[in-house]
C-alpha atoms as a PDB file:
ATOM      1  CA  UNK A   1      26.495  14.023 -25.383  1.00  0.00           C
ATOM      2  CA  UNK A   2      26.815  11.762 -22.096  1.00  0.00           C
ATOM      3  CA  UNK A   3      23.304  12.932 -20.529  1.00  0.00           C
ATOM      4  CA  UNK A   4      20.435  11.032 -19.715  1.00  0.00           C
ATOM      5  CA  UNK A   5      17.747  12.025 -22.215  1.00  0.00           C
ATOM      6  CA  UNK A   6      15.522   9.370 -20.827  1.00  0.00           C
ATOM      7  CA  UNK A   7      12.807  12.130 -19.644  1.00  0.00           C
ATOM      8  CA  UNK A   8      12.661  15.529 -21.322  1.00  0.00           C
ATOM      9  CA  UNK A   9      13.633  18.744 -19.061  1.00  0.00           C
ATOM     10  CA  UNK A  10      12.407  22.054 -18.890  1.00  0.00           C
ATOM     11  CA  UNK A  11      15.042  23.888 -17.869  1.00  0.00           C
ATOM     12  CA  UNK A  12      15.375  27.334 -16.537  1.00  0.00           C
ATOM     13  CA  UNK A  13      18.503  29.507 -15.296  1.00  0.00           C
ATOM     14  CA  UNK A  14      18.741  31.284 -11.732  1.00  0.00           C
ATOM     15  CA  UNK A  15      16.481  34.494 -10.930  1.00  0.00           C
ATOM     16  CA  UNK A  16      18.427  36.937 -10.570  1.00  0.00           C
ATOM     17  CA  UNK A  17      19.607  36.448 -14.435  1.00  0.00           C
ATOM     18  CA  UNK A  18      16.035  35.623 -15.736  1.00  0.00           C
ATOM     19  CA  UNK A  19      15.499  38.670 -14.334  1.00  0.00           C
ATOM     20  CA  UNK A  20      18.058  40.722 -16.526  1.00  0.00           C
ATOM     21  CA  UNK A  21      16.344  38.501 -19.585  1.00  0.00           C
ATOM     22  CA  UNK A  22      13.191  40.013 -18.501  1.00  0.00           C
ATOM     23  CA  UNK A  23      14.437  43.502 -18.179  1.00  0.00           C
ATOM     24  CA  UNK A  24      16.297  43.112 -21.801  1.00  0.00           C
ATOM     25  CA  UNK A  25      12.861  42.330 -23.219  1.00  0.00           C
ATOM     26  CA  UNK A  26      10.997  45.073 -21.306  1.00  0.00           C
ATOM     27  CA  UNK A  27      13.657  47.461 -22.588  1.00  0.00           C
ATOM     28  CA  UNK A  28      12.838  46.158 -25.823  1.00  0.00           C
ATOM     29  CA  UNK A  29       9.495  46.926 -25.695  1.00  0.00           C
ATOM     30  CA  UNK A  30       8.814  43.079 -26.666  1.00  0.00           C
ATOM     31  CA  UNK A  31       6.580  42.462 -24.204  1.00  0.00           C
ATOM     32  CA  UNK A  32       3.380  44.354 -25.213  1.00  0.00           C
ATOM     33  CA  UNK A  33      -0.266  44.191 -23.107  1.00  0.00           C
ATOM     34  CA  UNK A  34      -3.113  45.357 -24.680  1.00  0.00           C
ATOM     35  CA  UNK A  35      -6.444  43.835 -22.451  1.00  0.00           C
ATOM     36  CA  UNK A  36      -8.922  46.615 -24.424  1.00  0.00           C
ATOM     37  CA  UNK A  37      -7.806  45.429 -28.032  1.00  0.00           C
ATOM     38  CA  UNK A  38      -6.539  42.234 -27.864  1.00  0.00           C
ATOM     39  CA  UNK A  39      -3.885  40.332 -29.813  1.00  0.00           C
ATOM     40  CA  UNK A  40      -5.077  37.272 -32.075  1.00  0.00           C
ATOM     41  CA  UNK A  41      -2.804  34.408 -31.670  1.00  0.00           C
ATOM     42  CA  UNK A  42      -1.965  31.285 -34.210  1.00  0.00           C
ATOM     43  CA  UNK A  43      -4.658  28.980 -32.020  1.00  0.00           C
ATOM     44  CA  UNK A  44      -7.299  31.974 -33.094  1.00  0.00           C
ATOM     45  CA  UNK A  45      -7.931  32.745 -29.631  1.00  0.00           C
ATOM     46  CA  UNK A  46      -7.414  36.786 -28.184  1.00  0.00           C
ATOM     47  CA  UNK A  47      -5.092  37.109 -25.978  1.00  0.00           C
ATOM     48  CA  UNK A  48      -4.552  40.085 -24.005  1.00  0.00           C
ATOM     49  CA  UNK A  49      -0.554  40.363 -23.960  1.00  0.00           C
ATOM     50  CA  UNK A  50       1.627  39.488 -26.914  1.00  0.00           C
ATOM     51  CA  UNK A  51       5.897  38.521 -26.577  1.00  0.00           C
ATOM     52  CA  UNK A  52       7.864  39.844 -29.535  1.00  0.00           C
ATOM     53  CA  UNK A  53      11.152  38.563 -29.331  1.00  0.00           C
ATOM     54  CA  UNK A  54      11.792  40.247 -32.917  1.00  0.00           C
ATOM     55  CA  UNK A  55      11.215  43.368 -31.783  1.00  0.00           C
ATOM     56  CA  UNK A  56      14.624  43.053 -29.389  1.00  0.00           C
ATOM     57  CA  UNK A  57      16.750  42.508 -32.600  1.00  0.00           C
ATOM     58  CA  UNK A  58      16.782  45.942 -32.985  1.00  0.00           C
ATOM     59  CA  UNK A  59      17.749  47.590 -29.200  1.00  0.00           C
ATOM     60  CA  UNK A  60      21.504  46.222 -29.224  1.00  0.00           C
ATOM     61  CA  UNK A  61      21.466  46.595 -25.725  1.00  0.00           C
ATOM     62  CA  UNK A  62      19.442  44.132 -25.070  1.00  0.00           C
ATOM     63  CA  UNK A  63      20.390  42.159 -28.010  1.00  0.00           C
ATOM     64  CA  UNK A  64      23.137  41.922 -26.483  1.00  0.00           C
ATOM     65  CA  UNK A  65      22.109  40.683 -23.098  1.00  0.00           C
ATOM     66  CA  UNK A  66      20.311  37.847 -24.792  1.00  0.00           C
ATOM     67  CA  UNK A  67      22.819  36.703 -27.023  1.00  0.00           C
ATOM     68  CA  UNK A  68      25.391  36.284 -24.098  1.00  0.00           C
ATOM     69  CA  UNK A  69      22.786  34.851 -21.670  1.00  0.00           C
ATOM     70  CA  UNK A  70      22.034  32.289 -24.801  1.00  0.00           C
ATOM     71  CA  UNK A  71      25.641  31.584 -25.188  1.00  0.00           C
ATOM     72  CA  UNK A  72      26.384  30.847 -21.663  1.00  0.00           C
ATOM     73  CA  UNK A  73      23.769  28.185 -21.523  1.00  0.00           C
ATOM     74  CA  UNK A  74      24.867  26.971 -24.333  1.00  0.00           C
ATOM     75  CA  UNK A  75      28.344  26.519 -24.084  1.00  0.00           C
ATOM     76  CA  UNK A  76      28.706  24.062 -21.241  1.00  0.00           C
ATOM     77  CA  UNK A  77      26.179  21.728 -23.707  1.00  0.00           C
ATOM     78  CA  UNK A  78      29.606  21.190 -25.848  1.00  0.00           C
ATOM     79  CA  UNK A  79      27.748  20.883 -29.349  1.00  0.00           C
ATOM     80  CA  UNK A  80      29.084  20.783 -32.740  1.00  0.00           C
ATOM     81  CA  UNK A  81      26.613  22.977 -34.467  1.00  0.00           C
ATOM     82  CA  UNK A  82      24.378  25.535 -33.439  1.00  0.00           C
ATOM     83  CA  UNK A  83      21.379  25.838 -35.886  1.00  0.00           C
ATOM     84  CA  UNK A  84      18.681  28.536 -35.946  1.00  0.00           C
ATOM     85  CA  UNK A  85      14.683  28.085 -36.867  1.00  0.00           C
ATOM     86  CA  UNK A  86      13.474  29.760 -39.511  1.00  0.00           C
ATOM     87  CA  UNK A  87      12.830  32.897 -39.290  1.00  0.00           C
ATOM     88  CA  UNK A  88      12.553  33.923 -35.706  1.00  0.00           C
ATOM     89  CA  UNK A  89      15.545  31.321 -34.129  1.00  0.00           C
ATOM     90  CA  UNK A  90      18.231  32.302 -36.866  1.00  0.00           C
ATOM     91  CA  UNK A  91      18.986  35.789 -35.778  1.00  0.00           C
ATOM     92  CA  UNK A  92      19.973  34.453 -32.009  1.00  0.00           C
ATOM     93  CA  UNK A  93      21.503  31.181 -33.415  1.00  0.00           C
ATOM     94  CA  UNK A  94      23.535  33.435 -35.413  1.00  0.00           C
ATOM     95  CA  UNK A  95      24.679  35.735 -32.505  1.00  0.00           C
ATOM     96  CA  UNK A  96      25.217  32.488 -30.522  1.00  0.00           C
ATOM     97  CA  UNK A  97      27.472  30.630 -32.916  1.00  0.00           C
ATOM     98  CA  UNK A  98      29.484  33.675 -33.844  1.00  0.00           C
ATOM     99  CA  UNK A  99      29.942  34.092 -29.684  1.00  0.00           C
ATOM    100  CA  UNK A 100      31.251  30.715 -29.504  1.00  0.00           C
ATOM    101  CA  UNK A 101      32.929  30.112 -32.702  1.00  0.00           C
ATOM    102  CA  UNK A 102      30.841  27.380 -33.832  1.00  0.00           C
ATOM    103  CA  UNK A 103      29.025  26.766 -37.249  1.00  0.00           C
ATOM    104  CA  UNK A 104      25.676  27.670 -37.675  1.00  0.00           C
ATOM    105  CA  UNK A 105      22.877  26.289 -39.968  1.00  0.00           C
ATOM    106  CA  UNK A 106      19.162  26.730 -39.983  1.00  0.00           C
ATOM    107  CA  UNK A 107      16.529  24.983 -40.730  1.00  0.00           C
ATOM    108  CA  UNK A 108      13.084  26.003 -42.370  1.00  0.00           C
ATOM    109  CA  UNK A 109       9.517  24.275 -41.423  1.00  0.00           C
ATOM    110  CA  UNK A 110       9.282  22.656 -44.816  1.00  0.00           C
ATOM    111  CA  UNK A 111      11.802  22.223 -47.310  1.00  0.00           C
ATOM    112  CA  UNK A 112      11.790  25.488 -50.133  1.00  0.00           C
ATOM    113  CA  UNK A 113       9.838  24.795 -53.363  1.00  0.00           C
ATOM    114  CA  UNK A 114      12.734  25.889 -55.640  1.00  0.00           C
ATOM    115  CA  UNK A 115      16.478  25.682 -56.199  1.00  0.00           C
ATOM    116  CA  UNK A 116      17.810  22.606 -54.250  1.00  0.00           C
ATOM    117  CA  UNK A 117      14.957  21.996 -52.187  1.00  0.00           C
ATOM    118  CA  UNK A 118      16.560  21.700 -48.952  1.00  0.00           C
ATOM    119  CA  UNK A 119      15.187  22.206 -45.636  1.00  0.00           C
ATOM    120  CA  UNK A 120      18.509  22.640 -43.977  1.00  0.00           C
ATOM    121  CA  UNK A 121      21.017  25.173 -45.378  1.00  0.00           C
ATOM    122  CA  UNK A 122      24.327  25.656 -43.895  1.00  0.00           C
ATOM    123  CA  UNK A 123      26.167  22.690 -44.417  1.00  0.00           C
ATOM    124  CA  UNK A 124      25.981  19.360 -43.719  1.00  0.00           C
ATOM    125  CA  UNK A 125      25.206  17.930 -40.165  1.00  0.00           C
ATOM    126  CA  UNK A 126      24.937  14.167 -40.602  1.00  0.00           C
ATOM    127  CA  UNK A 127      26.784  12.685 -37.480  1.00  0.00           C
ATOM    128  CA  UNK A 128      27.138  15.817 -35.667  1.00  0.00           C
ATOM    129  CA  UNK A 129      25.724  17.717 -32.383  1.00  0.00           C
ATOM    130  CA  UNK A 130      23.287  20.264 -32.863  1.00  0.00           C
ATOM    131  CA  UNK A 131      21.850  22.373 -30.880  1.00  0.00           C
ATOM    132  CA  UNK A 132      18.838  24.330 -31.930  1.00  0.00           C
ATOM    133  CA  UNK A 133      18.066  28.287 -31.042  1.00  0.00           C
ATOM    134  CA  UNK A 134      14.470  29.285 -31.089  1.00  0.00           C
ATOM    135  CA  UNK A 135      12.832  33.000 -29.980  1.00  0.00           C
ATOM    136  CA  UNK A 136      10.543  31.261 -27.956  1.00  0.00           C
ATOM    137  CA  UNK A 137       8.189  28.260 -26.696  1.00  0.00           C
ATOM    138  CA  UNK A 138       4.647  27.338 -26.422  1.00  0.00           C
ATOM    139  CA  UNK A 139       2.950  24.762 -27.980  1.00  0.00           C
ATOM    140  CA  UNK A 140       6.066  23.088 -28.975  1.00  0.00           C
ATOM    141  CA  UNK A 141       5.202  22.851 -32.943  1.00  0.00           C
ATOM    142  CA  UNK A 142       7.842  24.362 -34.416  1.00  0.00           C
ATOM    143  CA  UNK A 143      10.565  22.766 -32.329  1.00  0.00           C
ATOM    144  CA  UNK A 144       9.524  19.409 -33.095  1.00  0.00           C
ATOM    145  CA  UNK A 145       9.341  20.258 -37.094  1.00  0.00           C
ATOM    146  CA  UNK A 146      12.473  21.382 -36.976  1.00  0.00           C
ATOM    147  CA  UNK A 147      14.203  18.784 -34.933  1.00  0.00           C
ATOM    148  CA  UNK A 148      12.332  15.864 -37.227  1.00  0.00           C
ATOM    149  CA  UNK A 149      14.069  17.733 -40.268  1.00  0.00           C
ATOM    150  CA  UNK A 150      17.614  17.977 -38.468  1.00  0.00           C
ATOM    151  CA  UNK A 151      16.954  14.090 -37.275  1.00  0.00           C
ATOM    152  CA  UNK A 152      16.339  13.318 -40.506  1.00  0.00           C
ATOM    153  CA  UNK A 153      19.382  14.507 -42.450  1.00  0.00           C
ATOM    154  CA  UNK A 154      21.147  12.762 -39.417  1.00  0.00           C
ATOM    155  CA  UNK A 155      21.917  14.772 -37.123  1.00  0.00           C
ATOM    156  CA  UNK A 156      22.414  14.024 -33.121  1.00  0.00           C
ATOM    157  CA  UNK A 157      19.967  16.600 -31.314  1.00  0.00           C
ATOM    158  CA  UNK A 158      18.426  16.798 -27.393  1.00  0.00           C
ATOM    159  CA  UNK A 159      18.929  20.552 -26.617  1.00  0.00           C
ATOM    160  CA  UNK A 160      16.871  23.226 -27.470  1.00  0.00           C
ATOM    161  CA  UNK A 161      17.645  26.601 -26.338  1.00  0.00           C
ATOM    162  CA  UNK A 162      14.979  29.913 -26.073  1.00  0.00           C
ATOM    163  CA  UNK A 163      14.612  33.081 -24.989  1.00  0.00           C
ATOM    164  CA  UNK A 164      11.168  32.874 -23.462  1.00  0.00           C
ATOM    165  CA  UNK A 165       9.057  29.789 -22.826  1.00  0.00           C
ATOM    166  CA  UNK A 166       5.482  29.980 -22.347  1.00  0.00           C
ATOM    167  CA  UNK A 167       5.252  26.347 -22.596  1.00  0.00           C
ATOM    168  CA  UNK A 168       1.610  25.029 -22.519  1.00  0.00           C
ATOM    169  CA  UNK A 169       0.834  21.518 -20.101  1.00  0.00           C
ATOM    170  CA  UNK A 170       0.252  19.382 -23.472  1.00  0.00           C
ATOM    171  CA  UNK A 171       3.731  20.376 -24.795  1.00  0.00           C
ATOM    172  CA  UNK A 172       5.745  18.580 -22.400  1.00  0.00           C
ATOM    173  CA  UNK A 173       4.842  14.859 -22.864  1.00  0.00           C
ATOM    174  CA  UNK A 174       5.395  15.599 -26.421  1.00  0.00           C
ATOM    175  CA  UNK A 175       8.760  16.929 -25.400  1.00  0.00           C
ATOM    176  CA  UNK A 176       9.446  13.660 -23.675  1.00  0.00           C
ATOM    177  CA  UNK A 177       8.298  11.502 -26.522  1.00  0.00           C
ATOM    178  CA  UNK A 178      11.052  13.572 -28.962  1.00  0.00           C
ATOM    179  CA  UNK A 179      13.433  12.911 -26.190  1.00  0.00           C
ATOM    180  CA  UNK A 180      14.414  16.774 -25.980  1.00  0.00           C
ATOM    181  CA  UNK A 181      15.452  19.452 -22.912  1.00  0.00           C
ATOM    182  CA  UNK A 182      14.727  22.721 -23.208  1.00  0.00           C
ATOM    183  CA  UNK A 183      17.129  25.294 -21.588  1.00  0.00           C
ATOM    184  CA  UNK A 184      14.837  28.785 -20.869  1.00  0.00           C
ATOM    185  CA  UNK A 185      16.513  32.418 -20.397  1.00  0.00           C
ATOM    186  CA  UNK A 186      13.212  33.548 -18.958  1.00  0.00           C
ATOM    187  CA  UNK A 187       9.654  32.859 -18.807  1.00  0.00           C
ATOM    188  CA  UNK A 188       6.319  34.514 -18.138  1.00  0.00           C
ATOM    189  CA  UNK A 189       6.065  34.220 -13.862  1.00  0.00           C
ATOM    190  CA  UNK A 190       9.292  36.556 -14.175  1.00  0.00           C
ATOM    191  CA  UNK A 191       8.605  38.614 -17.015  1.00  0.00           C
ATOM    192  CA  UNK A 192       5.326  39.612 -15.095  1.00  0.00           C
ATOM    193  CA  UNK A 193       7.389  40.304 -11.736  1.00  0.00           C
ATOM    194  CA  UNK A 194       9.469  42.482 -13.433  1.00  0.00           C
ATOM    195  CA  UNK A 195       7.291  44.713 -15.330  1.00  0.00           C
ATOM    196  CA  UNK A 196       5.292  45.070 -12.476  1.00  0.00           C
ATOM    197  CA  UNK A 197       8.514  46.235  -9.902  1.00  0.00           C
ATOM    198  CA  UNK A 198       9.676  48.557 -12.860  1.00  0.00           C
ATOM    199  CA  UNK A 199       6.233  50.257 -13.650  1.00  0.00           C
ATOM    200  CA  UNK A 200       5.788  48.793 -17.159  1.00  0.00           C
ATOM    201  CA  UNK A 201       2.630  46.920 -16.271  1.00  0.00           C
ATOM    202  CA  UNK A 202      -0.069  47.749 -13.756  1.00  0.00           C
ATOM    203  CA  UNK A 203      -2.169  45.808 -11.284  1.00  0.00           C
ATOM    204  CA  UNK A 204      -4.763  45.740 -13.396  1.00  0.00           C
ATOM    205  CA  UNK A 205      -3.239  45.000 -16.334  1.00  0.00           C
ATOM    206  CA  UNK A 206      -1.413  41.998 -14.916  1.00  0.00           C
ATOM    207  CA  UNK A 207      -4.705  40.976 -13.652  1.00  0.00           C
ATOM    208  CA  UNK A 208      -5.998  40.327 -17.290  1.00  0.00           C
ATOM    209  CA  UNK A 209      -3.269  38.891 -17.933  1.00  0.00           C
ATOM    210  CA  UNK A 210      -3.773  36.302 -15.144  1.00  0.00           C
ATOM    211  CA  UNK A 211      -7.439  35.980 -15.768  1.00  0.00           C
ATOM    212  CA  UNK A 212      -6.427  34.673 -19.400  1.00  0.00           C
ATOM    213  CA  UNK A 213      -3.842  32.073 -18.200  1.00  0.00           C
ATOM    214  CA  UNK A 214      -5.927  30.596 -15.918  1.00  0.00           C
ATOM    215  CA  UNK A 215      -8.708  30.276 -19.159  1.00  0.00           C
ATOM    216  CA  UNK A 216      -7.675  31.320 -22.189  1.00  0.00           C
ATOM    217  CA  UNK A 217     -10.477  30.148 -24.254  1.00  0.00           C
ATOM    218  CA  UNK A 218     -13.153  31.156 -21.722  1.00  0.00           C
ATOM    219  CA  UNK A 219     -11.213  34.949 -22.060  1.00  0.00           C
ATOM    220  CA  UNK A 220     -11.214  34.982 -25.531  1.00  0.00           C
ATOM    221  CA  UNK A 221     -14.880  33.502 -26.295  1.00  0.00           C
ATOM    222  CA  UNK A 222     -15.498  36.544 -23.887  1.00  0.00           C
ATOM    223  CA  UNK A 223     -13.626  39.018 -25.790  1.00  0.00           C
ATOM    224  CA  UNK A 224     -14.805  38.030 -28.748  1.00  0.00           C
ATOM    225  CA  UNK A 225     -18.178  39.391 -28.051  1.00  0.00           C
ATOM    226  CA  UNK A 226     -16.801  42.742 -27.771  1.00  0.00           C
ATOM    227  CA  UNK A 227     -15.131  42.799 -31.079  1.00  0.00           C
ATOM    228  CA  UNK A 228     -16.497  44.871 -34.278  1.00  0.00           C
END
């Protein structure tokens, strides 16, 4: 790839299509608030909205609308290989490399503790440009496992492409370090927009919401209380 990966970029595409991503996923029902019985999240903390990009998998509709919004970012990025995270990235990658005729591999957090004991299955991608698919982005983990693994088996990788990106302040330097962009079909400002212009989210709701992004351990710790 000719681009200048010398800072990381958080990329984004124009509002009136993160706006069809966010109605895809509201169609979905794959964006769920629940302020009275809160979600737990991987950190621990409660949360009181949750973003299930599995659950789309199963309204083609907005399957669909994804996977061609995905592929259209991705295409101009000319790679060789599109490869999917395990589990949640390999159901997009594979809609995206089918879409653009490419081959697809994915790659698991850790390598398997039978058979071969690869990490990567698919083929082999020493040399060539990948380009990985993930559901979504927040912390950054995952992305960075996976693109170590890829690096590692020597592949060429800088793009990462999502459906949603929540991505949290201390992800980005991190981002920069690995020397990655990250190309976003929507993200949580819009998603919030939307659902409250169509009616899927009140006021109020969205005011939980808000009052948890601003301090999300302060939220939960208060929560918490409340639990049984």
């Amino acid at each position: 790839m000719s681009s200048d990966y010398s800072k990381s970029r958080v990329l984004s595409i124009d509002e009136k299509h993160k706006k069809t991503i966010a109605r895809a996923i509201l169609d979905a029902d794959a964006f769920l608030i629940r302020a009275d019985n809160p979600f737990t999240l991987t950190s621990g903390l409660l949360a009181p909205f949750y973003i299930n990009c599995r659950q789309i998998l199963s309204h083609p509709d907005a399957r669909s609308t994804i996977a061609s919004g995905l592929s259209s970012v991705i295409k101009p990025l000319n790679c060789d290989i599109i490869a999917g995270g395990v589990t949640a990235g390999v159901p997009y990658a594979s809609l995206v490399a089918d879409r653009l005729g490419l081959p697809l591999v994915y790659v698991r957090p850790e390598p398997k503790s039978h058979g071969t004991g690869s990490q990567i299955e698919g083929g082999d991608v020493t040399g060539r440009r990948l380009l990985l698919v993930e559901d979504l982005i927040t912390t950054a983990t995952s992305i960075l496992k996976f693109v170590s693994a890829l690096r590692s088996s020597g592949a060429e990788i800088h793009d990462v492409a999502v459906v949603f990106s929540r991505i949290t302040e201390s992800a980005k330097p991190k981002l920069q370090d690995a020397n990655l962009s990250i190309t976003a079909l929507c993200d949580l400002d819009n998603l919030l927009q939307v659902a409250l212009e169509t009616g899927r989210a009140t006021e109020g709701e969205l005011i939980s919401v808000r009052q948890f992004l601003e301090d999300p351990d302060g939220w939960s710790a208060e929560h918490k209380r409340y639990e049984k």
